[in-house]
N, C-alpha and C. Protein backbone atom coordinates (compact mmCIF):
# COMPACT_ATOMS: atom_id res chain seq x y z
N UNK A 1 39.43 -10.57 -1.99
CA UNK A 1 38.96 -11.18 -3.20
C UNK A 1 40.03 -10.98 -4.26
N UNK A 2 40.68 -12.05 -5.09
CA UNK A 2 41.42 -11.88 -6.03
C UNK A 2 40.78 -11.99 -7.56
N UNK A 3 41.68 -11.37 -8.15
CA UNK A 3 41.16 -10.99 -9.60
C UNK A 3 40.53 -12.60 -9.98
N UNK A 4 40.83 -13.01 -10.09
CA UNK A 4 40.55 -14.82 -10.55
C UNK A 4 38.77 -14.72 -9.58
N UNK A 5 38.83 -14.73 -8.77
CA UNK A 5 37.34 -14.64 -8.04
C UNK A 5 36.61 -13.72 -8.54
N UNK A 6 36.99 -12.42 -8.75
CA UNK A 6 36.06 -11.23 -9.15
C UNK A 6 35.67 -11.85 -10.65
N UNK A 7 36.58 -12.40 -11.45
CA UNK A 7 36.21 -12.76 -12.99
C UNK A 7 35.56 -14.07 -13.25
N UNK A 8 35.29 -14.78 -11.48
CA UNK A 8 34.82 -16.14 -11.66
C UNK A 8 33.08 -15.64 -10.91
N UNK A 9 33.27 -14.69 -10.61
CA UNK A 9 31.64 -14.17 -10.02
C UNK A 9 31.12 -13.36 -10.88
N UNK A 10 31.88 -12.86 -11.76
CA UNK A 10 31.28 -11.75 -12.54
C UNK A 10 30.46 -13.16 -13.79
N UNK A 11 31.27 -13.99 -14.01
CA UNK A 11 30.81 -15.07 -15.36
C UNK A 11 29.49 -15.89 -14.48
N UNK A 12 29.41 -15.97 -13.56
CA UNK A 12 28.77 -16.85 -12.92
C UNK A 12 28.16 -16.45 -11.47
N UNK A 13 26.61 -16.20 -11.67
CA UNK A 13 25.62 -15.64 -11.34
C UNK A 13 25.59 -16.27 -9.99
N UNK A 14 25.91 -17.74 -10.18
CA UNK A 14 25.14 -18.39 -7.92
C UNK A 14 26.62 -17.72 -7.52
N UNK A 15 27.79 -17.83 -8.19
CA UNK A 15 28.56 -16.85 -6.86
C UNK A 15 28.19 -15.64 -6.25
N UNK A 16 28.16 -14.92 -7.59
CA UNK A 16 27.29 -13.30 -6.92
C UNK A 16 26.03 -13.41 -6.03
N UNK A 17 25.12 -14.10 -6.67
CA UNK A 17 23.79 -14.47 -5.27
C UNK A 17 24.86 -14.62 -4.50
N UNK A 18 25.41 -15.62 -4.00
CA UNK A 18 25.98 -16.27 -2.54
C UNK A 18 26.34 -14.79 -1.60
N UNK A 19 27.14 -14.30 -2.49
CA UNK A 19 28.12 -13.12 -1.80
C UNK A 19 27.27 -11.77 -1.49
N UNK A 20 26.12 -11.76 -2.44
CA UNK A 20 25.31 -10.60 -2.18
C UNK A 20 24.19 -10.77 -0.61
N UNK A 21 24.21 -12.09 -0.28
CA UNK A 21 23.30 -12.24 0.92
C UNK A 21 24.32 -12.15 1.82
N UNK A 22 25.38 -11.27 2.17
CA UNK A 22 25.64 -11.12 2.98
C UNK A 22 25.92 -9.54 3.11
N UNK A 23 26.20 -9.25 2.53
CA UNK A 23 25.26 -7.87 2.18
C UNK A 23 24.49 -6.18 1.74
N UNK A 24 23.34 -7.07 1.91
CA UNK A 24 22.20 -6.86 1.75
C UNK A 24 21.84 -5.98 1.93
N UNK A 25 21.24 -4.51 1.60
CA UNK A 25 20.48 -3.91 2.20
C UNK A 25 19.21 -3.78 1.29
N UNK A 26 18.61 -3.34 2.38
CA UNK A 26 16.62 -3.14 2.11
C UNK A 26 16.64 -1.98 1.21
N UNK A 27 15.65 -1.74 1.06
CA UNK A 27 15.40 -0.61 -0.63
C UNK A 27 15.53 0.48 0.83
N UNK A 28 15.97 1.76 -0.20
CA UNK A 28 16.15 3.11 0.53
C UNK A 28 14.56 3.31 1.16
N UNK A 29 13.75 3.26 0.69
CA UNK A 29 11.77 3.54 0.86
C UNK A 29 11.34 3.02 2.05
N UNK A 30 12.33 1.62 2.41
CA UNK A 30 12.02 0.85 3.79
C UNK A 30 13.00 1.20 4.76
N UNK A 31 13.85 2.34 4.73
CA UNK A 31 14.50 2.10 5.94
C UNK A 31 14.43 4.02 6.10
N UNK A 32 13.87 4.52 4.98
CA UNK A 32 13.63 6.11 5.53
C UNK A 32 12.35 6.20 3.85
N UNK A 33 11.53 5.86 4.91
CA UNK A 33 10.20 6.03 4.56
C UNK A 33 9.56 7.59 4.38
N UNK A 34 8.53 7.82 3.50
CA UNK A 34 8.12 9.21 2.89
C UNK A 34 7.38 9.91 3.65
N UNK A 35 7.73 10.82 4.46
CA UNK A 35 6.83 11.78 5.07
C UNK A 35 5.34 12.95 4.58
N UNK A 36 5.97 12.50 3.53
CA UNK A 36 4.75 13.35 2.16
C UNK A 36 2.86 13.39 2.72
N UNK A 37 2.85 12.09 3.02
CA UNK A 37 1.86 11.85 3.41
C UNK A 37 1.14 12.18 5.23
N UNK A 38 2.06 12.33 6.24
CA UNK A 38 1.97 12.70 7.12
C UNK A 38 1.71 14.59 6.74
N UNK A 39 2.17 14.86 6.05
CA UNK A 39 2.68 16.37 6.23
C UNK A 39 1.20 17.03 5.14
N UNK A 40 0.75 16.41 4.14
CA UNK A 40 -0.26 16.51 3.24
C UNK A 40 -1.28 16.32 4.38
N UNK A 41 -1.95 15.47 5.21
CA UNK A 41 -2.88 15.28 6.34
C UNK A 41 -2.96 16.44 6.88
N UNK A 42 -1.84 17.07 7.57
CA UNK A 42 -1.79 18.05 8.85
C UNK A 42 -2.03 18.83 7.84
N UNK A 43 -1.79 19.62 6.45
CA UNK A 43 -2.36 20.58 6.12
C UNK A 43 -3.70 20.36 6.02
N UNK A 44 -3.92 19.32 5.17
CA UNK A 44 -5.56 19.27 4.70
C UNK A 44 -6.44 19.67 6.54
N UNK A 45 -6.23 19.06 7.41
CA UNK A 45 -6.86 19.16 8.31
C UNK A 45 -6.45 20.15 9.43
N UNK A 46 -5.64 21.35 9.02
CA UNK A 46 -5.59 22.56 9.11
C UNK A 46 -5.87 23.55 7.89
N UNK A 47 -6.57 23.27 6.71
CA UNK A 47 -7.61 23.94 6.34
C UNK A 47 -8.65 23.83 6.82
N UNK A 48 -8.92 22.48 6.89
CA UNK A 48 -10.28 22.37 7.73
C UNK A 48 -10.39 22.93 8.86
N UNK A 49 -9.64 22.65 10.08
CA UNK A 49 -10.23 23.83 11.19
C UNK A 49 -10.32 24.96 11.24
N UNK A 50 -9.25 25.87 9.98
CA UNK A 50 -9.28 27.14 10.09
C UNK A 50 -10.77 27.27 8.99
N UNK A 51 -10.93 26.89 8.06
CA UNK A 51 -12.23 26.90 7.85
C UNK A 51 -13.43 26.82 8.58
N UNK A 52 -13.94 25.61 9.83
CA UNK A 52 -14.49 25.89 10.63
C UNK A 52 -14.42 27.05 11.71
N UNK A 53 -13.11 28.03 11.73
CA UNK A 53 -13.10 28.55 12.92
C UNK A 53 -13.87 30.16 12.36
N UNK A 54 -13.60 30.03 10.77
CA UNK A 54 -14.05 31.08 10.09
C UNK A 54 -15.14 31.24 9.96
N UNK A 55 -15.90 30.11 9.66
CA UNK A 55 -17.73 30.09 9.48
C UNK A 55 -17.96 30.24 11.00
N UNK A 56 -17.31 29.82 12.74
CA UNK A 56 -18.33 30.11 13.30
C UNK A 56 -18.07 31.75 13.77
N UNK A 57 -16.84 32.33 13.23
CA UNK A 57 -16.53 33.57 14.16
C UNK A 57 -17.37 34.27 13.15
N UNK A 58 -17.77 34.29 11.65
CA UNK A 58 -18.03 34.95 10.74
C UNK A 58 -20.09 35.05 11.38
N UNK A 59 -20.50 33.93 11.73
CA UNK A 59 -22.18 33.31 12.18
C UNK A 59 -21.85 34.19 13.56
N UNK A 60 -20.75 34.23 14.38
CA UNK A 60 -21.48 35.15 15.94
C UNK A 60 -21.16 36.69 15.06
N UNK A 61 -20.29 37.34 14.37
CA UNK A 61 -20.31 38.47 14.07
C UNK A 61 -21.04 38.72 13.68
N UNK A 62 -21.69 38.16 12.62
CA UNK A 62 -23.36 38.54 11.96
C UNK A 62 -24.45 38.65 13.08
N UNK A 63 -24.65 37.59 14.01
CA UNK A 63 -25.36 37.40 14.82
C UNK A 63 -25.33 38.66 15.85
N UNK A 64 -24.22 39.09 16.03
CA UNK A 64 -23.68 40.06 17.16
C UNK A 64 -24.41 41.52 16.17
N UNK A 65 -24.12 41.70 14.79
CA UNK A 65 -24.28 42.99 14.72
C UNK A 65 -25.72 42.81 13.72
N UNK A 66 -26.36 42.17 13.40
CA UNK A 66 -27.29 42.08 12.96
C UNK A 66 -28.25 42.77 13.88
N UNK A 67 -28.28 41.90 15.52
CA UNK A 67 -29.40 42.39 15.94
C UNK A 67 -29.09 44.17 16.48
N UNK A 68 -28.18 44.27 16.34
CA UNK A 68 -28.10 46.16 16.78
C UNK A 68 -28.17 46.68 15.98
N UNK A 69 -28.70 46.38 14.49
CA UNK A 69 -29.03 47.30 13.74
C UNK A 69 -30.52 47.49 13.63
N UNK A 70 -31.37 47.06 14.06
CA UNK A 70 -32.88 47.21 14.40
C UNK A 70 -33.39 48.01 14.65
């Protein structure tokens, strides 16, 4: 590209379109997409099981020593 072209695309916008479709790239978001949301899931739903694993071990321990205190 010679100076005369760079100062005839810079004044005039359909050259730059023309030259920019070749290229092109896609927004950074579409070609390395956000893991934020995968990684927010696996916690939320590893509170949740460790929460469930707590209410049922916490219900047989009660259950277990409740009745031997009779």
């Amino acid at each position: 590209m010679s100076v005369g072209e760079r100062v005839a695309s810079r004044s005039n916008p359909d050259v730059e379109d023309n030259q920019g479709d070749d290229t092109y790239l896609p927004p950074r978001r579409a070609v390395h997409p956000s893991e934020q949301g995968k990684w927010t899931n696996l916690f939320y739903m590893t509170l949740l099981w460790l929460f469930i694993a707590l209410v049922v071990s916490l219900t047989i321990w009660g259950i277990r020593y409740s009745n031997s205190s009779l």
